[in-house]
Protein backbone atom coordinates (compact mmCIF):
# COMPACT_ATOMS: atom_id res chain seq x y z
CA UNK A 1 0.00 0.00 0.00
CA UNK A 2 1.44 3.18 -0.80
CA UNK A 3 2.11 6.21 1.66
CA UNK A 4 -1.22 8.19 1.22
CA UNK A 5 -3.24 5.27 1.32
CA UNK A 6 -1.50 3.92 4.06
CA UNK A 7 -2.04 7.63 5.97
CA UNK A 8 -5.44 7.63 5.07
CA UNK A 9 -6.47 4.38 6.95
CA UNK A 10 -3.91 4.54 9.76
CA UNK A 11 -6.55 6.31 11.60
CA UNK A 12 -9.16 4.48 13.76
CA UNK A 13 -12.72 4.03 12.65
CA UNK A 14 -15.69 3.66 14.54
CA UNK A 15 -17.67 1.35 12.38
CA UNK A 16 -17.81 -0.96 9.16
CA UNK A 17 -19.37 1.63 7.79
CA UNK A 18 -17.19 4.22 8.27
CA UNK A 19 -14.51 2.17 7.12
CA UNK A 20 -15.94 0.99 3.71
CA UNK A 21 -17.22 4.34 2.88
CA UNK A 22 -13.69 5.92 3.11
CA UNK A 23 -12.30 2.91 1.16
CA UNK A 24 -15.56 4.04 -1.76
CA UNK A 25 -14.33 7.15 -1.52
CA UNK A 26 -10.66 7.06 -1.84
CA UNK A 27 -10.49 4.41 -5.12
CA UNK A 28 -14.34 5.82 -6.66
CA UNK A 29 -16.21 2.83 -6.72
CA UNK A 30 -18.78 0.84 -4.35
CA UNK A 31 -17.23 -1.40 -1.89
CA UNK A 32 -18.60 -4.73 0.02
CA UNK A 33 -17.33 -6.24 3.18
CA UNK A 34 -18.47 -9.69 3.83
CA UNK A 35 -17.23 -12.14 6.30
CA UNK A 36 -16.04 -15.93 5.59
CA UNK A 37 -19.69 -17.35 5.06
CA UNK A 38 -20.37 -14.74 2.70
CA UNK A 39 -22.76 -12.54 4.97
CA UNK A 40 -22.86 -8.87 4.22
CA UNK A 41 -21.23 -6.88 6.93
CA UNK A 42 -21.32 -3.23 5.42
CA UNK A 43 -21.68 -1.47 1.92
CA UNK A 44 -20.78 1.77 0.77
CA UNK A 45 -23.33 4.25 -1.69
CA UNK A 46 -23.19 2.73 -5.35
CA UNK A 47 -24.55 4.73 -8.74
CA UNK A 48 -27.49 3.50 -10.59
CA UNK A 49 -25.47 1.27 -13.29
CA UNK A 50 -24.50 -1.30 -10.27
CA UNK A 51 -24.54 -4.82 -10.99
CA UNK A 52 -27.64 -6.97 -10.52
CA UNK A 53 -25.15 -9.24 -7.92
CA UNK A 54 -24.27 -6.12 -5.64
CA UNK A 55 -27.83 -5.28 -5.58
CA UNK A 56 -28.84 -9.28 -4.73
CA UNK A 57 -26.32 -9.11 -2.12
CA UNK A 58 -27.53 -6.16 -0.89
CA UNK A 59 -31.02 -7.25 -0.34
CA UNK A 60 -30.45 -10.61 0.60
CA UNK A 61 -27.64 -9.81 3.16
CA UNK A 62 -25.92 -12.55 1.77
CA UNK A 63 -23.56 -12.98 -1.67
CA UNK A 64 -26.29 -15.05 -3.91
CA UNK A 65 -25.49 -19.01 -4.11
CA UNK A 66 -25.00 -18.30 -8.08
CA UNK A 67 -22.31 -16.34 -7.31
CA UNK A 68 -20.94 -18.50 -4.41
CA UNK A 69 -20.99 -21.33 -6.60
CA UNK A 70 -19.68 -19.67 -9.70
CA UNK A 71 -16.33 -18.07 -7.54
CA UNK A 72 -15.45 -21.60 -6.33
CA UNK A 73 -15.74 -23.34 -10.05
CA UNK A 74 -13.69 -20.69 -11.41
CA UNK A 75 -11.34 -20.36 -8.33
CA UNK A 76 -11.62 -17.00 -7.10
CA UNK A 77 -12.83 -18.18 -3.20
CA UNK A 78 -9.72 -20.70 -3.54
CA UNK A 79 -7.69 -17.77 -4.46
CA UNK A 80 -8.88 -15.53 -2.44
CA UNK A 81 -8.08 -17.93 0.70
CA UNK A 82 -4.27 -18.29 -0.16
CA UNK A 83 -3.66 -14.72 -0.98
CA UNK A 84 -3.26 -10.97 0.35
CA UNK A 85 -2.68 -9.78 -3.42
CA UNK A 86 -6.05 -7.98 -4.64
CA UNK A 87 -7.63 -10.23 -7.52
CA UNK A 88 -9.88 -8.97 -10.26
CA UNK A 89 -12.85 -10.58 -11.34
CA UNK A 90 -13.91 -9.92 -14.46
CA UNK A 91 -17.47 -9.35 -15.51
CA UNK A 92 -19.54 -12.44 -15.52
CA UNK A 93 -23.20 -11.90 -17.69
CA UNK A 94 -25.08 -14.84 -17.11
CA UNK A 95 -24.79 -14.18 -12.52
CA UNK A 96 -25.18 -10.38 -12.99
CA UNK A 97 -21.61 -9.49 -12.18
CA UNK A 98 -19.57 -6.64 -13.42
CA UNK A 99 -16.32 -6.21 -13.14
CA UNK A 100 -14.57 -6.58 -9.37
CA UNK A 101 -11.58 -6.56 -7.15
CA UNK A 102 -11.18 -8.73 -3.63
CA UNK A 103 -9.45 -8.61 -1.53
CA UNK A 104 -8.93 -11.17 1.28
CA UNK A 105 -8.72 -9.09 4.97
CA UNK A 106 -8.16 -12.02 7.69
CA UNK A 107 -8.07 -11.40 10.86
CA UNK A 108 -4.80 -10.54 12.88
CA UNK A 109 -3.17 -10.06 9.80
């Protein structure tokens, strides 16, 4: 992480919320936080052209099982478990996803 970015979240925070919506607003896009089961924890504002996936996610609390399933047979959850590196997704039509980065956060790390 560079120096500003590094600054700019040294700080403490005070919620999830908080913390994803200076994350949205420091790289300019929407930003999810889920934990290990896939539960939503907190989201940050999105635009109107957000992805069908987000907004599934969203109002189910949960990342959708089409997605779940999809991650694991293309091996972004696998990837995601055995890496700090951010990985991006690209856009996948036929689950309603646009284009993403994760990024594993574990905890104690």
């Amino acid at each position: 992480m560079n120096g500003e970015n590094r600054q700019m979240f040294s700080r403490p925070f005070y919620s999830l919320e908080e913390f994803v919506d200076a994350i949205s607003e420091r790289f300019q896009c929407p930003v999810t936080i889920e934990d290990a089961n896939h539960h939503l924890l907190a989201y940050s504002s999105h635009d109107e052209e957000t992805d069908a996936a987000r907004v599934s996610t969203i109002i189910g609390r949960r990342v959708p099982e089409r997605v779940i399933h999809r991650f694991w047979k293309e091996g972004v959850i696998p990837t995601l478990n055995q890496s700090d590196e951010p990985l991006v997704i690209p856009k996948i039509g036929d689950i309603g996803l646009g284009n993403r980065v994760a990024i594993s956060i574990r905890q104690n790390e």
